[in-house]
Protein backbone atom coordinates (compact mmCIF):
# COMPACT_ATOMS: atom_id res chain seq x y z
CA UNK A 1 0.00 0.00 0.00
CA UNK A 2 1.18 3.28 -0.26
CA UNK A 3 1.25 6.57 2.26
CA UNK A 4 -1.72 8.53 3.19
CA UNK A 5 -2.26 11.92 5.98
CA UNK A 6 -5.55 11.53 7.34
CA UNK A 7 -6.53 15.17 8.36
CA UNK A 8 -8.69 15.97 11.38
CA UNK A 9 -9.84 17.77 14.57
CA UNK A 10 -9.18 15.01 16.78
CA UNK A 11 -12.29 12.33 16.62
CA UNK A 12 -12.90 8.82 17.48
CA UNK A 13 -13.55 8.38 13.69
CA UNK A 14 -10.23 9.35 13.27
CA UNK A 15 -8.76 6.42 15.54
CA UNK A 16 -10.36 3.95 13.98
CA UNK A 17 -9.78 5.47 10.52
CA UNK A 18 -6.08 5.40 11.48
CA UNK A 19 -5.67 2.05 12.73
CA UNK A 20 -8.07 0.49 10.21
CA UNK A 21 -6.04 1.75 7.19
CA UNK A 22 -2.51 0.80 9.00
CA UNK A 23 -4.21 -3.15 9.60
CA UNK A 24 -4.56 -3.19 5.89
CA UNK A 25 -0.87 -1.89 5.00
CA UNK A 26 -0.75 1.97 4.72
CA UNK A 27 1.27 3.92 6.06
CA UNK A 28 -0.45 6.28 7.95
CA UNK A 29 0.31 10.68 9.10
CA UNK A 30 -2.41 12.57 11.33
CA UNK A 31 -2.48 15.92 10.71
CA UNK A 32 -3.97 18.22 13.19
CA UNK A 33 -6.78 20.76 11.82
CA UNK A 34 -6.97 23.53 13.74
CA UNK A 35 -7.63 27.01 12.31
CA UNK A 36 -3.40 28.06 11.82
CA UNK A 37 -2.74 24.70 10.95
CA UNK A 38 -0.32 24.24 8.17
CA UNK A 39 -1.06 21.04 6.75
CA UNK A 40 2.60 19.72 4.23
CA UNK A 41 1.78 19.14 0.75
CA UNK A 42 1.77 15.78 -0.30
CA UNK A 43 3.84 14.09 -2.46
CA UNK A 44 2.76 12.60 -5.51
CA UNK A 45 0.94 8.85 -5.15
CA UNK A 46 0.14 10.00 -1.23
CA UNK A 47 -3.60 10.27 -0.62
CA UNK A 48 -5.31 12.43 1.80
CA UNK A 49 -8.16 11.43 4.01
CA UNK A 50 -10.05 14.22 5.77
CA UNK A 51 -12.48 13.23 8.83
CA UNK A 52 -15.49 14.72 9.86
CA UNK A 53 -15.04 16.24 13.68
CA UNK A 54 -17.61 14.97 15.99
CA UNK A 55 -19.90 17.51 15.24
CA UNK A 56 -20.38 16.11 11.90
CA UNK A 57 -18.83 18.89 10.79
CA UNK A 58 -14.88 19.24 8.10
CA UNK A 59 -12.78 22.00 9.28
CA UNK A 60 -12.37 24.45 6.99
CA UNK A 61 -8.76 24.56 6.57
CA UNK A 62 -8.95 20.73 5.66
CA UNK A 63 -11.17 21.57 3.41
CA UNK A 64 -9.38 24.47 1.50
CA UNK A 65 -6.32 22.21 1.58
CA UNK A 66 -8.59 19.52 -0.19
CA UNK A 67 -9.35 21.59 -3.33
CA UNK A 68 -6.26 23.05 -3.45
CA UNK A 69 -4.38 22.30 -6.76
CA UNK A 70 -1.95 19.48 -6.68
CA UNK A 71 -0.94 16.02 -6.39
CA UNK A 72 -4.60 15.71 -4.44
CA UNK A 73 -7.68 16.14 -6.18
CA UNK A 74 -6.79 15.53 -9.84
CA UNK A 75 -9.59 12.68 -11.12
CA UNK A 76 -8.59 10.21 -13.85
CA UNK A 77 -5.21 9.03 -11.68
CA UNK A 78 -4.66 5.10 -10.81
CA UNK A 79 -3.09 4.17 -7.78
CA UNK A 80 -3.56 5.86 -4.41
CA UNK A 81 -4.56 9.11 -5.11
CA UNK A 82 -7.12 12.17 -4.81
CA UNK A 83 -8.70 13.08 -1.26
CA UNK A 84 -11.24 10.91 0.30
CA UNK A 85 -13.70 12.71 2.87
CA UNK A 86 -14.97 10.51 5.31
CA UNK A 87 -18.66 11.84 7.03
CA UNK A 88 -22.26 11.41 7.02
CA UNK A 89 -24.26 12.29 3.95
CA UNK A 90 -25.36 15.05 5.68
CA UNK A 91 -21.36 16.11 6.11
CA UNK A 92 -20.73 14.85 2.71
CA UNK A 93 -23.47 16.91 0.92
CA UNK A 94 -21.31 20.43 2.21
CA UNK A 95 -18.79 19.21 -0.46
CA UNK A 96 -21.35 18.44 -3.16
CA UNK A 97 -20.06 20.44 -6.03
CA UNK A 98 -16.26 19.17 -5.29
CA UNK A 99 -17.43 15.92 -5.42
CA UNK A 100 -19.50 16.20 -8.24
CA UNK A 101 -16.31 17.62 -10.21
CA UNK A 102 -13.82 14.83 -8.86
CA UNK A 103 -12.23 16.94 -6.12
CA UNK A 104 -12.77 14.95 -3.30
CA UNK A 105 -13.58 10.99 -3.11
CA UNK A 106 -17.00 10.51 -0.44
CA UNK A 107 -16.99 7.79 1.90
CA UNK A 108 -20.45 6.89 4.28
CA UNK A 109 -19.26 7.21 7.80
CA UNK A 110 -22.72 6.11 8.55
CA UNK A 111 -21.80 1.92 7.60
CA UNK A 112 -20.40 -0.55 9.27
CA UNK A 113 -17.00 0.43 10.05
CA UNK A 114 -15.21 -2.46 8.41
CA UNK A 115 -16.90 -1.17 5.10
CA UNK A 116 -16.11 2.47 6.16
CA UNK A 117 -12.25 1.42 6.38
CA UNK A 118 -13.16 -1.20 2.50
CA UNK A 119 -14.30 2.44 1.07
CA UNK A 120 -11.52 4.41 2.27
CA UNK A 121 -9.41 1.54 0.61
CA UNK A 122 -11.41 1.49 -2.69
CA UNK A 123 -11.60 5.06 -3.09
CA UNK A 124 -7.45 5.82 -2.42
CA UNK A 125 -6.83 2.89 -4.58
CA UNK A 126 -8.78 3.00 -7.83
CA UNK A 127 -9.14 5.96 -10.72
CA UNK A 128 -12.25 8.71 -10.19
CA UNK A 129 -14.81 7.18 -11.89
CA UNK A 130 -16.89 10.77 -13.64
CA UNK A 131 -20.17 8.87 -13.61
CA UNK A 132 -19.83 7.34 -10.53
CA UNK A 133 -18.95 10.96 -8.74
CA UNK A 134 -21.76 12.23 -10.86
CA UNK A 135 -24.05 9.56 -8.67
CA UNK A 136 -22.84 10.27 -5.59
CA UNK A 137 -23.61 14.68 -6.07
CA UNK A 138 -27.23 13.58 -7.04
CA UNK A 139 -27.33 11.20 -4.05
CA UNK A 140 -26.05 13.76 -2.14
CA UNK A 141 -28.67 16.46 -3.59
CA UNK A 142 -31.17 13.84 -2.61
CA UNK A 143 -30.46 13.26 0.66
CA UNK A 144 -30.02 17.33 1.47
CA UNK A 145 -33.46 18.08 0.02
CA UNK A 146 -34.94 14.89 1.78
CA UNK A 147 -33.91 15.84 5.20
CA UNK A 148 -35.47 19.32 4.77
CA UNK A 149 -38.58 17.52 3.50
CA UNK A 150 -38.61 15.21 6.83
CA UNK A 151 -37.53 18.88 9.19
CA UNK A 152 -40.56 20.59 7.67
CA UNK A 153 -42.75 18.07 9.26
CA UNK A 154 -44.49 19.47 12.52
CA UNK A 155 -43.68 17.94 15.75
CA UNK A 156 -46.92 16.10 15.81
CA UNK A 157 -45.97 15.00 12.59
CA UNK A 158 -42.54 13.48 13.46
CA UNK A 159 -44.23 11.86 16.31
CA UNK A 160 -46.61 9.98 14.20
CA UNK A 161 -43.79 9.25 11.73
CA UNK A 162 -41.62 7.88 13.95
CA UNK A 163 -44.10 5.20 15.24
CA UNK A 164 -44.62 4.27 11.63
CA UNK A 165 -41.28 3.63 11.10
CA UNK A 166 -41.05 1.47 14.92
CA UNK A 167 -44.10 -0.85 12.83
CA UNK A 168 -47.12 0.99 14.53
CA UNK A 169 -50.59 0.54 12.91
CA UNK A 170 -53.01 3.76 12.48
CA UNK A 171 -55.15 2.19 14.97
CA UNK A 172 -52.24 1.31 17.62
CA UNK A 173 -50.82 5.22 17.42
CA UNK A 174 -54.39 6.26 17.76
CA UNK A 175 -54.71 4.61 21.21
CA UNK A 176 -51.25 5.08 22.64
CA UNK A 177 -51.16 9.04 22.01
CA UNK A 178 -54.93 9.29 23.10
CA UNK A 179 -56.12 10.45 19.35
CA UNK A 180 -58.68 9.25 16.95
CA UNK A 181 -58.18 7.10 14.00
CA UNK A 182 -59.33 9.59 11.46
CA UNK A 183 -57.33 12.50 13.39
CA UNK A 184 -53.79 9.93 13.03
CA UNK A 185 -55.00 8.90 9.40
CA UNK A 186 -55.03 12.53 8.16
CA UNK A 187 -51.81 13.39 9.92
CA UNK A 188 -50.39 10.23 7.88
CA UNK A 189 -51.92 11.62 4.55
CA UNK A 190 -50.12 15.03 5.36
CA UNK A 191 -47.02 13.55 5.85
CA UNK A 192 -47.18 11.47 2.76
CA UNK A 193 -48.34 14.81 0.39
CA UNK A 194 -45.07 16.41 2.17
CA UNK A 195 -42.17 14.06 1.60
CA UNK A 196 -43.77 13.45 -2.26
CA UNK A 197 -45.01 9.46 -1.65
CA UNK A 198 -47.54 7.35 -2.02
CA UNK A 199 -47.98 4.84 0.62
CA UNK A 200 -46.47 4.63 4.09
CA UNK A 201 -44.15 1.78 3.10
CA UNK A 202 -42.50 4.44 0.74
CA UNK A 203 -42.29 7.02 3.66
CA UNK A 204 -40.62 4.40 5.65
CA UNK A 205 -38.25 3.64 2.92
CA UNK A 206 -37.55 7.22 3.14
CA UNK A 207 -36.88 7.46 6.57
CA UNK A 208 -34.40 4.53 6.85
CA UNK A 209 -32.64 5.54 4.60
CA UNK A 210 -32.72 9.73 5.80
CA UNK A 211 -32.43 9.35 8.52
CA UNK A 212 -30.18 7.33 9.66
CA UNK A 213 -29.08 5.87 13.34
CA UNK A 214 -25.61 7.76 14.85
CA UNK A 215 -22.54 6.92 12.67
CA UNK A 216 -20.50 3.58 13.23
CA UNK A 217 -17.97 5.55 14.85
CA UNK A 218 -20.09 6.62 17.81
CA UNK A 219 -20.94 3.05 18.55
CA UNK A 220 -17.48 2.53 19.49
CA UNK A 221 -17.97 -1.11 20.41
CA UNK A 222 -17.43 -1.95 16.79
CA UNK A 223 -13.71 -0.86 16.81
CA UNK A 224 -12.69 -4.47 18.47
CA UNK A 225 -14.18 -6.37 15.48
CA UNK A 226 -12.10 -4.75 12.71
């Protein structure tokens, strides 16, 4: 394998980033990311991995040193190459247009974190596919425009959402939150005109896959089985 500076502010990801990618034979740099930080160019055939913080959040200057011209970024390269930024979608669809235009490589923080560390791997070690970045920016676009959809909803809304999505019938949520059945079957109708679907097994579809339970990385426990 070949060298790679994963770039951070200091997260748990960032650990198991680290010592997943050094179990599979890179060679491994952390670079701090704090505001002054002066992250080292990188030579050519090193990648760069840049780490959400625990906010869910990329620090800027890893960012700006991600798009900046160089041996990092350039699409159409074999071999290790390009930066790979390693989030949730919801971190991932900040970057959008740079990943859209090959800039940066995305990896789902939000998967098991043996497939989190497989990605990493695939994306440092295989050429920038243009249609496949092209699918990830409209996934991306997808995913922004369904979580306003799903943040729109009102409170009571959520609520009634949310028991859908545990397997509640209309009639069940109508007698545990004290409501009737046509008061719970209109609020399901509303939520369905809302998020754009038809039936409530497309509005659960929807929610899986919106939104999502925390990131791999906050269920630590799963560092051992890597």
């Amino acid at each position: 394998m070949g060298r790679v500076r994963v770039l951070t502010g200091a997260t748990i990801l960032t650990a198991g980033v680290v010592a997943g990618l050094r179990a599979t034979g890179w060679s491994t740099e952390t670079c701090p990311d704090p505001p002054s930080a002066q992250v080292p160019t990188g030579a050519p055939g090193e990648g760069l991995v840049v780490v959400a913080d625990d906010q869910g959040r990329f620090g800027q200057p890893a960012i700006r040193h991600a798009l900046r011209s160089g041996p990092f970024g350039r699409s159409g390269r074999a071999g290790p190459v390009g930066t790979v930024a390693v989030g949730s979608l919801t971190a991932l669809a900040a970057l959008t247009p740079a990943i859209e235009q090959g800039l940066v490589r995305p990896v789902d923080a939000e998967q098991s974190f043996p497939t989190v560390i497989s990605s990493i791997h695939g994306q440092l070690t295989t050429a920038i596919d243009p249609l496949d970045a092209r699918a990830w920016a409209g996934r991306l676009r997808q995913h922004d425009a369904d979580r306003v959809a799903f943040a729109r909803l009102t409170s009571r809304e959520q609520d009634i959402l949310a028991a859908l999505v545990l397997g509640m019938t209309a009639g069940q949520i109508a007698a545990d939150r004290h409501l009737s059945i046509a008061t719970v079957r209109s609020h399901i109708r509303s939520i369905l005109g809302q998020l754009g679907q038809t039936s409530q097994v497309a509005v659960i579809a929807m929610a899986h896959r919106t939104l999502r339970p925390p990131p791999a990385h906050v269920r630590a426990g799963r560092f051992h089985q890597y």
